[in-house]
C-alpha atoms as a PDB file:
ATOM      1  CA  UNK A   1     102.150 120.434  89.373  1.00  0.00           C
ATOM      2  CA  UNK A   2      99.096 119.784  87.321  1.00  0.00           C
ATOM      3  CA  UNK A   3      96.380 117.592  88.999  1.00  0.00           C
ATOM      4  CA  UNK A   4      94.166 114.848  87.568  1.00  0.00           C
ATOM      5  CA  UNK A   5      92.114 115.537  90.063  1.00  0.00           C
ATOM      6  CA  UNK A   6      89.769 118.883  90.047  1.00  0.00           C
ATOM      7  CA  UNK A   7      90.076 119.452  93.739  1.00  0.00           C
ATOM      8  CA  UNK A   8      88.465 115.508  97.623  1.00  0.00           C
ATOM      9  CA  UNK A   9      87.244 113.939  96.662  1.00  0.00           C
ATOM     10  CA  UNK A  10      85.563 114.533  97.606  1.00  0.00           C
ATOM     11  CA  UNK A  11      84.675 113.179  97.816  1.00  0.00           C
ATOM     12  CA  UNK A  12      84.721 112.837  97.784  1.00  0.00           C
ATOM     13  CA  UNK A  13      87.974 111.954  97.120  1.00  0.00           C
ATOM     14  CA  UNK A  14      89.607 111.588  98.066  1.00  0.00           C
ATOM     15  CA  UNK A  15      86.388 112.885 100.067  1.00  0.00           C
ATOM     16  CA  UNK A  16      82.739 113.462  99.051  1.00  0.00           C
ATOM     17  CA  UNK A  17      79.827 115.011  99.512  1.00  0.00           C
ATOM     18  CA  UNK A  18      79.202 111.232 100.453  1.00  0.00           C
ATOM     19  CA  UNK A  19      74.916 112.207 100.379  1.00  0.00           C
ATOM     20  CA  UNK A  20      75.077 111.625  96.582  1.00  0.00           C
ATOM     21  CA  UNK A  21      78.159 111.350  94.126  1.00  0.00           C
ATOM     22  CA  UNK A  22      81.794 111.764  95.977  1.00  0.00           C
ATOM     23  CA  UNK A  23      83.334 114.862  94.523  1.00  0.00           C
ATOM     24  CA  UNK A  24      87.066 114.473  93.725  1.00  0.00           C
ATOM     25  CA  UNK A  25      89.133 117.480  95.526  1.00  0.00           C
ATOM     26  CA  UNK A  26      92.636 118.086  95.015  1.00  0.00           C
ATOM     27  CA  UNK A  27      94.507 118.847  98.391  1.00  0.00           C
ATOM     28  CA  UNK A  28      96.623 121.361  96.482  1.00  0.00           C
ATOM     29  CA  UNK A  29      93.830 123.237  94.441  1.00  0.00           C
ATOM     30  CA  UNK A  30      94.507 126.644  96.534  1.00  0.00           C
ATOM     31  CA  UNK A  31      98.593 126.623  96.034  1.00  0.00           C
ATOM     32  CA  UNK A  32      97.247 127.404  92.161  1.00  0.00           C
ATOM     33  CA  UNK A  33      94.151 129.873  92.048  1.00  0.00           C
ATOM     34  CA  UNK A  34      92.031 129.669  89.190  1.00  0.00           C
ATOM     35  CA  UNK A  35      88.231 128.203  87.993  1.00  0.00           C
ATOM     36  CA  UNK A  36      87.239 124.685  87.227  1.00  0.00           C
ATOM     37  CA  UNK A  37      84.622 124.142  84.866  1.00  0.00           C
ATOM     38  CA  UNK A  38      84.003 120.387  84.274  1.00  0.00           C
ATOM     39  CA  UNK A  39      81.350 117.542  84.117  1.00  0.00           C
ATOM     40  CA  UNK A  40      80.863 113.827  85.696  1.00  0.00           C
ATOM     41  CA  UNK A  41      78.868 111.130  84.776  1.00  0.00           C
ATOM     42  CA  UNK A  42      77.401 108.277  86.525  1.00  0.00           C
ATOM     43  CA  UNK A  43      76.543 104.535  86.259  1.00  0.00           C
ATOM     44  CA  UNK A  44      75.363 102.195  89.058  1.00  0.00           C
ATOM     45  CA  UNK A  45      73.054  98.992  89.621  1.00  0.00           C
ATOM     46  CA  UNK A  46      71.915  98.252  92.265  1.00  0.00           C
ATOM     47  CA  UNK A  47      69.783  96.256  94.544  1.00  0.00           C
ATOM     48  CA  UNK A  48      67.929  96.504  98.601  1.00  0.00           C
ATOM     49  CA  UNK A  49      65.011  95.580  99.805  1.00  0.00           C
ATOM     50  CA  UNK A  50      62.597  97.506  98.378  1.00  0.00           C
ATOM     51  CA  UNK A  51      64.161  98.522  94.879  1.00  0.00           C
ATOM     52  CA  UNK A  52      66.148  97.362  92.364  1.00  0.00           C
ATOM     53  CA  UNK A  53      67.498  99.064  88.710  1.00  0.00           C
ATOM     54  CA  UNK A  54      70.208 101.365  87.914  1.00  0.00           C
ATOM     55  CA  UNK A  55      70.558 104.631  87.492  1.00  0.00           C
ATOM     56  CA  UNK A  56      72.753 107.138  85.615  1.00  0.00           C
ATOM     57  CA  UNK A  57      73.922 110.598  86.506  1.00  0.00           C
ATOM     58  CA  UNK A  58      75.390 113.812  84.657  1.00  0.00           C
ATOM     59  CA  UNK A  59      76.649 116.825  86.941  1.00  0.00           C
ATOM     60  CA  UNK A  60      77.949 120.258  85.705  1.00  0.00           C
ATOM     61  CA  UNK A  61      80.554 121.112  87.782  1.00  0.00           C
ATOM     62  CA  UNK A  62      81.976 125.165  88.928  1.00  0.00           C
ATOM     63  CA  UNK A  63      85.236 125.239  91.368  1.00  0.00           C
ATOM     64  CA  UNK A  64      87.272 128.010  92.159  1.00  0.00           C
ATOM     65  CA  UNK A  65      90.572 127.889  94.212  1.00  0.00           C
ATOM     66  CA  UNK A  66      92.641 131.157  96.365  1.00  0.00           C
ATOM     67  CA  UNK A  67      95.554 130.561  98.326  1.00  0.00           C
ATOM     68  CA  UNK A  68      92.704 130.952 101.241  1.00  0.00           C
ATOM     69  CA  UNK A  69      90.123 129.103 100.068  1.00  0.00           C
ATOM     70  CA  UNK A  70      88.705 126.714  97.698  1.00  0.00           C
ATOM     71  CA  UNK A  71      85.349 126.510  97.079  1.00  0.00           C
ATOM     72  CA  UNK A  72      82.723 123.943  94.482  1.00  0.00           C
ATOM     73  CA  UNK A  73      79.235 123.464  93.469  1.00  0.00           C
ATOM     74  CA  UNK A  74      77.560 120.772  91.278  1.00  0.00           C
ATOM     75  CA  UNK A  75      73.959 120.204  90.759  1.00  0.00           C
ATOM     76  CA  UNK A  76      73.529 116.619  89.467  1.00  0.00           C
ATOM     77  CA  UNK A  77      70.646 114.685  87.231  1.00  0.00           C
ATOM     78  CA  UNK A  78      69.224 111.605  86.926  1.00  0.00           C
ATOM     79  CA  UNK A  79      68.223 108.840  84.940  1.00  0.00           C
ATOM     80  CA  UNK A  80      66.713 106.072  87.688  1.00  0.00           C
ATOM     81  CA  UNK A  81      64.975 103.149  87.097  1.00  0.00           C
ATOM     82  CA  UNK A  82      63.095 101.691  90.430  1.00  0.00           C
ATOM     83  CA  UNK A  83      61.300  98.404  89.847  1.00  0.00           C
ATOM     84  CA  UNK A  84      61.353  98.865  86.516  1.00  0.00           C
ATOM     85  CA  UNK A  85      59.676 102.417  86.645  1.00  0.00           C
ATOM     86  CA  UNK A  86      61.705 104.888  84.732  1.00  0.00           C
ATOM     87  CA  UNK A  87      62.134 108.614  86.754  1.00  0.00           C
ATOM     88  CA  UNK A  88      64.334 111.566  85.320  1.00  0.00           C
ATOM     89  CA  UNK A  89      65.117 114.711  87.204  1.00  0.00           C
ATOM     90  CA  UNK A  90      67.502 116.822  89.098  1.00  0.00           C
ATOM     91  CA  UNK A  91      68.993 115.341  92.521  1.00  0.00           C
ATOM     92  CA  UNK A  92      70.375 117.289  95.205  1.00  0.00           C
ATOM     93  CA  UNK A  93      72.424 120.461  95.024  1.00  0.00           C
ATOM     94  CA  UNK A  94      76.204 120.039  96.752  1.00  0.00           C
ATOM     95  CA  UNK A  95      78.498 122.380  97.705  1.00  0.00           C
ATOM     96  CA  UNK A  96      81.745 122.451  99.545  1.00  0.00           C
ATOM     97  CA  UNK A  97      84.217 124.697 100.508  1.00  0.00           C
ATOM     98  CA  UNK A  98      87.905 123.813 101.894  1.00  0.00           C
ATOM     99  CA  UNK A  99      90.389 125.952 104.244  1.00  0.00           C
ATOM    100  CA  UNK A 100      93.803 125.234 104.224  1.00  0.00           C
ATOM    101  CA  UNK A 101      95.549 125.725 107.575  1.00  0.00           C
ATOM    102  CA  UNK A 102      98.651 127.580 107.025  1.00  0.00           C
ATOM    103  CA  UNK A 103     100.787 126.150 109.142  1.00  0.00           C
ATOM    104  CA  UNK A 104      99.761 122.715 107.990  1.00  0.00           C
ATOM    105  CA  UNK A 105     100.220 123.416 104.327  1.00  0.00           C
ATOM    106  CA  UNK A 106     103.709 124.220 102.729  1.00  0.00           C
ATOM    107  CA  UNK A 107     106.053 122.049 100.555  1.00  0.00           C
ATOM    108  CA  UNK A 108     104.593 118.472 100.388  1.00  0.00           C
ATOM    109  CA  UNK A 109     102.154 119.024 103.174  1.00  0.00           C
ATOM    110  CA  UNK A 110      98.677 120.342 102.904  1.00  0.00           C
ATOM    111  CA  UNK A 111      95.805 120.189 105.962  1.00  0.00           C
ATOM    112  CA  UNK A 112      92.770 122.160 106.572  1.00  0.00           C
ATOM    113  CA  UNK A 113      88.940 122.157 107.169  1.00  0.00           C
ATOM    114  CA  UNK A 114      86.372 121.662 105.290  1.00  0.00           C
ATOM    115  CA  UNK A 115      82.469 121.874 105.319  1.00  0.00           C
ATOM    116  CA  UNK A 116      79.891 120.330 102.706  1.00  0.00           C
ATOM    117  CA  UNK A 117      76.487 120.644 102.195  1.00  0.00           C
ATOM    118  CA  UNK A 118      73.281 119.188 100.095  1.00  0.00           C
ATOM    119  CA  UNK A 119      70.549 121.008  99.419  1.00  0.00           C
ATOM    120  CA  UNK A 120      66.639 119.366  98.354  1.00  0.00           C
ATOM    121  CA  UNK A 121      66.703 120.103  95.413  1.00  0.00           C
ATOM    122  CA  UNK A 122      65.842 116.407  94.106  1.00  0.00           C
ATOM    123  CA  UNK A 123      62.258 114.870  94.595  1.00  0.00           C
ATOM    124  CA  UNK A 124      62.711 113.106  97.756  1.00  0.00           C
ATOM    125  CA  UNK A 125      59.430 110.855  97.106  1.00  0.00           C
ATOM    126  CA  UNK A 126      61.129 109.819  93.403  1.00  0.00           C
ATOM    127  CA  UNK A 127      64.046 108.983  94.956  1.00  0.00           C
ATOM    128  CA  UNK A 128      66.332 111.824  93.773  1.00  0.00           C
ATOM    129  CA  UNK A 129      66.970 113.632  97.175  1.00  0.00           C
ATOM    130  CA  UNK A 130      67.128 113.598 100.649  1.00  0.00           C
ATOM    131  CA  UNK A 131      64.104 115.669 101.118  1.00  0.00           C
ATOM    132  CA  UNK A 132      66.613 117.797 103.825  1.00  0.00           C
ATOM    133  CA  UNK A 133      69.354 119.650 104.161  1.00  0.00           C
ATOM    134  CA  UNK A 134      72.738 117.502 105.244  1.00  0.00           C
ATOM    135  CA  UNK A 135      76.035 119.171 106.509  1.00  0.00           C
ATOM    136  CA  UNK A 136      78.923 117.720 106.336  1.00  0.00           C
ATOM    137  CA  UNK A 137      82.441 119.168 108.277  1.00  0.00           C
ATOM    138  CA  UNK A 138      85.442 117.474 107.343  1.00  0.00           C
ATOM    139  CA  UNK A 139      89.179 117.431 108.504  1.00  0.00           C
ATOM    140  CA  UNK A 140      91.502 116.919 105.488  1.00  0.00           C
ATOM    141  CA  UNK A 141      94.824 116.379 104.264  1.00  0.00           C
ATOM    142  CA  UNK A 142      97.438 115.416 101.643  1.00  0.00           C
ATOM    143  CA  UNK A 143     101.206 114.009 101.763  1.00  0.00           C
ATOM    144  CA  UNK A 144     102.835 114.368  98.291  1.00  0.00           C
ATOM    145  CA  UNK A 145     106.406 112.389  97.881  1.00  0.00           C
ATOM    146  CA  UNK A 146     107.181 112.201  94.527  1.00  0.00           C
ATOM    147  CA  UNK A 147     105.369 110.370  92.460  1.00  0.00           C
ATOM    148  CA  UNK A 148     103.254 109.440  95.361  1.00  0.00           C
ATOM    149  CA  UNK A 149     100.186 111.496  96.586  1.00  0.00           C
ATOM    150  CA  UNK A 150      98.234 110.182  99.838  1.00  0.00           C
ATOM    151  CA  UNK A 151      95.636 112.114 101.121  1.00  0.00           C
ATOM    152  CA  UNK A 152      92.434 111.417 103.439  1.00  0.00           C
ATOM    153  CA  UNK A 153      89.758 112.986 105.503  1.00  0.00           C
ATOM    154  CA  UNK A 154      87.796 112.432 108.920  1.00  0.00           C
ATOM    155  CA  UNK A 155      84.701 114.009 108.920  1.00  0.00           C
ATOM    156  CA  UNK A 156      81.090 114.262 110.447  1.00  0.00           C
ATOM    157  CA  UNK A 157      77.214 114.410 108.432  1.00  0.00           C
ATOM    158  CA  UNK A 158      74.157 115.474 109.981  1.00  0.00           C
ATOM    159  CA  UNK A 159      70.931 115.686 108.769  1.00  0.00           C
ATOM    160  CA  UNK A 160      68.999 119.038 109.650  1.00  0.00           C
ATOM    161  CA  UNK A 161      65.526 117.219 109.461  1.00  0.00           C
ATOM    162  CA  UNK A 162      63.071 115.426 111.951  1.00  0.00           C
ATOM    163  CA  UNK A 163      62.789 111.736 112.900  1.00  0.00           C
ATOM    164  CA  UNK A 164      60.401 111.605 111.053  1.00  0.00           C
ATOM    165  CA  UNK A 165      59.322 112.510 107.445  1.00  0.00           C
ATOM    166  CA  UNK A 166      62.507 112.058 105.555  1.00  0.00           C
ATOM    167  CA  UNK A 167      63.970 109.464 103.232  1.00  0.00           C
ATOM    168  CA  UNK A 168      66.463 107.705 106.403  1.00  0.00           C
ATOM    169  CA  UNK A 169      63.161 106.610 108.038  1.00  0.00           C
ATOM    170  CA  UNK A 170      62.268 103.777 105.135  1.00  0.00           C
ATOM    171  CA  UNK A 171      66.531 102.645 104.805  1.00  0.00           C
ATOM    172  CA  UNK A 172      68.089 102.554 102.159  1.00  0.00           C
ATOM    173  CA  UNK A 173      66.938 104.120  98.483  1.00  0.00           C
ATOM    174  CA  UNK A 174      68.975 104.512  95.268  1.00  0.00           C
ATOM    175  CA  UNK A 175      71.362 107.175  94.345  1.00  0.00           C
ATOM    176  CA  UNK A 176      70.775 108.696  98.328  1.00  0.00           C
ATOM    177  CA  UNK A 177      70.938 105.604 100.193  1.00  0.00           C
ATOM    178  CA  UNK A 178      72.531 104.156 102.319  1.00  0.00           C
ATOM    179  CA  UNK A 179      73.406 107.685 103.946  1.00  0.00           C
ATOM    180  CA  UNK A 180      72.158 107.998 107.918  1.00  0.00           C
ATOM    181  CA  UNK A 181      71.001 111.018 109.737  1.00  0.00           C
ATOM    182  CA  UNK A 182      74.259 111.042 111.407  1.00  0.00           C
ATOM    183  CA  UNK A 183      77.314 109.342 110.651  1.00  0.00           C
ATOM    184  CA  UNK A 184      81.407 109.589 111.011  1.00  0.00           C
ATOM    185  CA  UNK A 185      83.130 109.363 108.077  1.00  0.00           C
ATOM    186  CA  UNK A 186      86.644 108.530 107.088  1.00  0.00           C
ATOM    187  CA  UNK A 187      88.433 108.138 103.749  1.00  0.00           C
ATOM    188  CA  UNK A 188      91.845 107.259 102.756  1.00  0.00           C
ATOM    189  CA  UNK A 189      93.506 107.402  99.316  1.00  0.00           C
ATOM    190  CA  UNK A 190      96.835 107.870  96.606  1.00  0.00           C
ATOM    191  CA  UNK A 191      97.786 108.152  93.729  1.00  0.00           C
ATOM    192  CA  UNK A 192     100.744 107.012  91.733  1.00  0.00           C
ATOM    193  CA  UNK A 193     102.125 109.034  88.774  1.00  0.00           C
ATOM    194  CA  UNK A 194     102.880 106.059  86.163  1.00  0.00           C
ATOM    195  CA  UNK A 195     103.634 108.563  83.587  1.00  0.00           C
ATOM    196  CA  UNK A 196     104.320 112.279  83.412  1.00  0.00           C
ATOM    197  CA  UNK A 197     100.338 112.219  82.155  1.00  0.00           C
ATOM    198  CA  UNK A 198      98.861 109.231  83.818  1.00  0.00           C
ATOM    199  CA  UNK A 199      97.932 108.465  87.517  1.00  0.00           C
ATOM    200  CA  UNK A 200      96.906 105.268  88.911  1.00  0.00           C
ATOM    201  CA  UNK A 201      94.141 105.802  92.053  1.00  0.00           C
ATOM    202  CA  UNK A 202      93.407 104.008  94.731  1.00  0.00           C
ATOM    203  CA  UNK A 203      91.014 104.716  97.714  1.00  0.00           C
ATOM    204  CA  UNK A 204      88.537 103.144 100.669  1.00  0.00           C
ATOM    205  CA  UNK A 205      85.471 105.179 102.426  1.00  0.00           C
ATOM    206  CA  UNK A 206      83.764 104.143 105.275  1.00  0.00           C
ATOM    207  CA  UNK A 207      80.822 105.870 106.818  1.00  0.00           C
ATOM    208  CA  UNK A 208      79.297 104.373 110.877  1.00  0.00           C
ATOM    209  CA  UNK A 209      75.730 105.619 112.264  1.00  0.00           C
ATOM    210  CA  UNK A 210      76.228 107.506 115.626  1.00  0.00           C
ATOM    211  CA  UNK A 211      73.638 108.234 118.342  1.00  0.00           C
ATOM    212  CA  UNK A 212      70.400 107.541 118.383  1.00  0.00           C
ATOM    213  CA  UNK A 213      68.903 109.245 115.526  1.00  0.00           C
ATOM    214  CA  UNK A 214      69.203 106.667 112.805  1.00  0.00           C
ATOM    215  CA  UNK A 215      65.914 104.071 112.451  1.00  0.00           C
ATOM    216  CA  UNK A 216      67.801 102.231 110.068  1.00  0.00           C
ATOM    217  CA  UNK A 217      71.154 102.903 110.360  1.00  0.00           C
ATOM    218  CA  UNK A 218      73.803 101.136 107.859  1.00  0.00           C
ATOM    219  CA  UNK A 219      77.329 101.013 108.045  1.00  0.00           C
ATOM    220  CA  UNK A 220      78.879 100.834 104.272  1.00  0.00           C
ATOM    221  CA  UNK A 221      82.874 100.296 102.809  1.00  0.00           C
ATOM    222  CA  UNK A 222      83.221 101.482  99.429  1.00  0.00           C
ATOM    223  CA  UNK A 223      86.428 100.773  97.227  1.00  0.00           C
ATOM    224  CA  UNK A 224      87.751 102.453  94.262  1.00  0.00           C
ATOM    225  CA  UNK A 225      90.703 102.398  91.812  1.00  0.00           C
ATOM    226  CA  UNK A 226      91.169 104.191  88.393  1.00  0.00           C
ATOM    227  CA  UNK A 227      93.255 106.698  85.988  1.00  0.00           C
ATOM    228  CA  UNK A 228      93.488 110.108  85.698  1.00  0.00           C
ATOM    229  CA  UNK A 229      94.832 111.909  82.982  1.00  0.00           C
ATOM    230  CA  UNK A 230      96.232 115.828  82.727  1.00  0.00           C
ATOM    231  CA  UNK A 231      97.099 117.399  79.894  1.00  0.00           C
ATOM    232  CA  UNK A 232      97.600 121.389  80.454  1.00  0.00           C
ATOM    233  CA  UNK A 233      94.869 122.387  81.962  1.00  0.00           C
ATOM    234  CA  UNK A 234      92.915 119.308  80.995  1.00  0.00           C
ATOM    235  CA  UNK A 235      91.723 116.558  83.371  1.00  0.00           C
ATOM    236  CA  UNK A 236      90.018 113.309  82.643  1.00  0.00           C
ATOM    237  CA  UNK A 237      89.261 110.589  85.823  1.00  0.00           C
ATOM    238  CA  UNK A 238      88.283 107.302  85.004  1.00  0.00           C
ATOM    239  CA  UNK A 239      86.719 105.262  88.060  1.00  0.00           C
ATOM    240  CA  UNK A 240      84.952 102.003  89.064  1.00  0.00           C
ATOM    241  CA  UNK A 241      83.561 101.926  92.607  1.00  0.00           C
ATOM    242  CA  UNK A 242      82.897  98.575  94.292  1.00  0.00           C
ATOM    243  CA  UNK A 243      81.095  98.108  97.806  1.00  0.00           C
ATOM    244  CA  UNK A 244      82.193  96.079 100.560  1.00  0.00           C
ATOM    245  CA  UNK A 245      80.271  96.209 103.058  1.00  0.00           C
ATOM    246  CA  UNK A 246      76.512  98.168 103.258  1.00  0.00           C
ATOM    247  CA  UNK A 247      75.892  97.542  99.487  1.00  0.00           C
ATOM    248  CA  UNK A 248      74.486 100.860  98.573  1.00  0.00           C
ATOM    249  CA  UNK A 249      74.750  99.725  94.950  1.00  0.00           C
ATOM    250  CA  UNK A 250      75.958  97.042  92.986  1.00  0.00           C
ATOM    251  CA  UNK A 251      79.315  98.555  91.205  1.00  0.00           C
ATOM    252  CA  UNK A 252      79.154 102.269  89.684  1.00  0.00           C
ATOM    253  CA  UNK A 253      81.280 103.628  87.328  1.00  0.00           C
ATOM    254  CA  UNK A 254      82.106 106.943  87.698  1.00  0.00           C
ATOM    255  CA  UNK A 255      83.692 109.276  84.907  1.00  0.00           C
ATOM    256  CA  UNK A 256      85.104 113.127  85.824  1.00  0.00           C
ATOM    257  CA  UNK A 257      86.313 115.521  83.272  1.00  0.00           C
ATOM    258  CA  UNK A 258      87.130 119.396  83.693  1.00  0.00           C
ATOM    259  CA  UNK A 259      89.494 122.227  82.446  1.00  0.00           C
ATOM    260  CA  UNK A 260      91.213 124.731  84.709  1.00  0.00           C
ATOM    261  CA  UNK A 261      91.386 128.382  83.914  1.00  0.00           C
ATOM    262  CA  UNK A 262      94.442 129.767  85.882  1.00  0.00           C
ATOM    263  CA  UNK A 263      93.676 133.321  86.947  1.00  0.00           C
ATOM    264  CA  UNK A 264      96.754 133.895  88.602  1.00  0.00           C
ATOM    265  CA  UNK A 265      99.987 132.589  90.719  1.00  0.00           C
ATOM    266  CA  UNK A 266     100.746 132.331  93.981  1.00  0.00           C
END
């Protein structure tokens, strides 16, 4: 089955690489192995205590799915506007690769594990990155019955950086913010085929502070619905992200699109 989705989610959704953008990641990229080449774009306000503005985002994206392992990079920049100051530049690298457990993943079924990462490659001090590296080990998984998909993921993110000296010290910042130096995260999602072309989306994150490493620790909800469209090896994902609880922005529109090169079947 063709996805409108490129891979969580990420993330993501279903699950992300929740330090910056959630990255979208089908549950049953590896059943087909081939190369995604795509792009997403970004658009948020928002407002905390020390900022406000918006900020938009473009991020090439490179995935390529096995039947043992899926794996994605994207390297996003910016557009931000704190206080009325105007900032361009690149934000923070992300990659993530996903396992699927065998005997978790056959028919309708799919489970595995997962790991994420972001790398500094945004100006912490401009408010494009962490300033850190942040890991991020997931659990995920995906029920498909027919023209329903659910999926979610239960995961972990951990800051490799001091108390000290990093962008979680002063709360939360755009694009980065809120994100703590160690949270749990969970996510939940589906999708509903309306058409042989056409999903409908629907999904909730939630991310907690744990222990006693987070100064300013928030606890955020984040809601999203939207449309994907597949055409061949086309995708196109159409979002709008609303917060309920931890406001790390305003509302942010989010828009995905990517084409898969099949390089062989299973």
């Amino acid at each position: 089955m063709r996805r409108a989705l490129i891979v969580a989610t990420a993330l993501l959704m279903a699950r992300s690489a929740q330090a910056q953008q959630c990255h979208g990641w089908s549950g049953t990229a590896w059943r087909t192995p081939g190369v995604v080449l795509g792009v997403r774009f970004d658009a948020a306000g928002y407002r905390n205590r020390s900022y406000e503005g918006d900020f938009e985002g473009i991020a090439p994206i490179l995935a390529w799915s096995h039947p043992r392992v899926s794996v994605q990079a994207m390297l996003p920049a910016y557009r931000l506007v704190r206080n009325g100051r105007v900032g361009v530049g690149l934000g923070d690298l992300a990659l993530a690769v996903r396992v699927p457990i065998p005997g978790w993943s056959h028919h309708h079924l799919a489970a595995g594990l997962g790991l994420a990462a972001t790398l500094p490659t945004g100006s912490a001090d401009a408010g494009l990155g962490m300033g850190h590296v942040m890991l991020m080990p997931e659990f995920w998984w995906l029920i498909e019955r027919g023209r329903v998909q659910f999926y979610g993921t239960a995961g972990f993110g951990r800051a490799l950086a001091g108390a000290a000296g990093d962008h979680h010290a002063s709360g939360p910042a755009p694009i980065v913010n809120p994100m703590n130096r160690a949270e749990v995260e969970l996510s939940v999602g589906s999708q509903l085929r309306v058409h042989r072309l056409l999903w409908l989306k629907f999904g909730l994150y939630g991310a907690m502070p744990v222990g006693n490493v987070n100064t300013a620790g928030v606890t955020r909800v984040i809601a999203s619905q939207g449309l994907a469209l597949s055409v061949r090896g086309f995708d196109l994902s159409l979002e709008l992200q609303a917060p309920l609880a931890g406001a790390p922005f305003l509302a942010r529109g989010v828009v995905q699109a990517s084409y898969r090169f099949d390089i062989g079947r299973r």
